[in-house]
Protein backbone atom coordinates (compact mmCIF):
# COMPACT_ATOMS: atom_id res chain seq x y z
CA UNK A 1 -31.39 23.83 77.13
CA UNK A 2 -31.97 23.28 73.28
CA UNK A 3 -28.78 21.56 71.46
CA UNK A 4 -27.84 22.53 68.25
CA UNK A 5 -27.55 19.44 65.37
CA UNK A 6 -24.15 19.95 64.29
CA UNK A 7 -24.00 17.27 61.96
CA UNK A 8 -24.43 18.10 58.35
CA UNK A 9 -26.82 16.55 56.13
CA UNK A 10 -25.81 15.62 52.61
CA UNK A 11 -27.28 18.73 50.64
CA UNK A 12 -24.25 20.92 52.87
CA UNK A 13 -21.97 19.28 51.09
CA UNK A 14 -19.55 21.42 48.78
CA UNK A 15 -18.26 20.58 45.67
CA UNK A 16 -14.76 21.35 46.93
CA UNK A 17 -15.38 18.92 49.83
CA UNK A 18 -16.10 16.35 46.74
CA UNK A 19 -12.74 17.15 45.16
CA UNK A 20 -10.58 16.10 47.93
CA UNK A 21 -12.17 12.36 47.95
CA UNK A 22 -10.69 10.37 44.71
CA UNK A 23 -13.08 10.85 42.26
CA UNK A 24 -14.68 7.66 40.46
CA UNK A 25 -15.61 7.85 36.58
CA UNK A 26 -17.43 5.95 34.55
CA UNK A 27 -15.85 6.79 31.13
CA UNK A 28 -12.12 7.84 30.48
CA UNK A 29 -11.90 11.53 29.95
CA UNK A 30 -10.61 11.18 26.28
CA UNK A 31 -14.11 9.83 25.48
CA UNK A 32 -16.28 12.14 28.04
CA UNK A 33 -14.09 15.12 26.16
CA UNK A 34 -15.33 13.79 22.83
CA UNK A 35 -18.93 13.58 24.07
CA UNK A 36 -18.85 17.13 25.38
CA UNK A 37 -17.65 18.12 21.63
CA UNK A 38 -20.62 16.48 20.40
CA UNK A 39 -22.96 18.18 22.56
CA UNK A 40 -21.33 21.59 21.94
CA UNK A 41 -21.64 20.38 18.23
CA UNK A 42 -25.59 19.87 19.12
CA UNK A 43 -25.95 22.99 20.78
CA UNK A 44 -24.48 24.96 18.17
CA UNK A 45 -26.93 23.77 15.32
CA UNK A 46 -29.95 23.51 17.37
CA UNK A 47 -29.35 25.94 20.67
CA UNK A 48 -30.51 22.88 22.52
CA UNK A 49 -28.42 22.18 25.85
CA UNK A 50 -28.56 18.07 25.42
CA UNK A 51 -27.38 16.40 28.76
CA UNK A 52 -24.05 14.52 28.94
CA UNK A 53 -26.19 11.76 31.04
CA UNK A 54 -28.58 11.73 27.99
CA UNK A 55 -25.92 11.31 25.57
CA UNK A 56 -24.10 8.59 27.63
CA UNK A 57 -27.62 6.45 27.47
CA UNK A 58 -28.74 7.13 24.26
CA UNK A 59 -24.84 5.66 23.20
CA UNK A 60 -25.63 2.97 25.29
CA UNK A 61 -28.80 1.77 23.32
CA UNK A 62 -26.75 1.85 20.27
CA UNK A 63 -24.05 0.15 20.78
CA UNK A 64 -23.25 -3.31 20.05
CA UNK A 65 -23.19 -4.81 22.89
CA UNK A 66 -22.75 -8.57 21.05
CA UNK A 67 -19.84 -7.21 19.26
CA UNK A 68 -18.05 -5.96 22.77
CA UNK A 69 -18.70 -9.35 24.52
CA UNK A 70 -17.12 -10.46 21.58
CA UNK A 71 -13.93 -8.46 21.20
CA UNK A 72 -13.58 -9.00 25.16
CA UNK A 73 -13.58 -12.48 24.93
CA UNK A 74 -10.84 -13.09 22.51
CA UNK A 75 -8.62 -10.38 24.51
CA UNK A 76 -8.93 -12.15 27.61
CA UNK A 77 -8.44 -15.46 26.12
């Protein structure tokens, strides 16, 4: 007799499955809101859909990363 595999492998995952676990972000929404305005702002001018991740990492190469360490130090001091 064949058994069936009744476990479920991660692609059978819903979204709504997702939702009940406490969800874990990177960025506060205030600033993930602002980033979607920017890339509505994007598509708008260009009709180019721009990625959120791409956004995120392109911000990342920007920044100031000296300056942060910086600020951070003197707040936790």
């Amino acid at each position: 007799m064949i058994q069936a595999n009744t476990q479920k492998s991660p692609s059978d995952v819903t979204p709504s499955a997702l939702s009940t676990n406490k969800e874990k972000h990177f960025i506060e929404d205030e600033l993930f809101e602002k980033l979607l305005a920017i890339r509505e702002d994007i598509y708008q001018k260009t009709e180019i859909n721009v990625s959120p991740r791409k956004l995120v990492n392109m911000l990342l190469k920007k920044s100031d990363f000296e300056a942060l360490r910086d600020q951070l130090i003197q707040q936790y001091l």
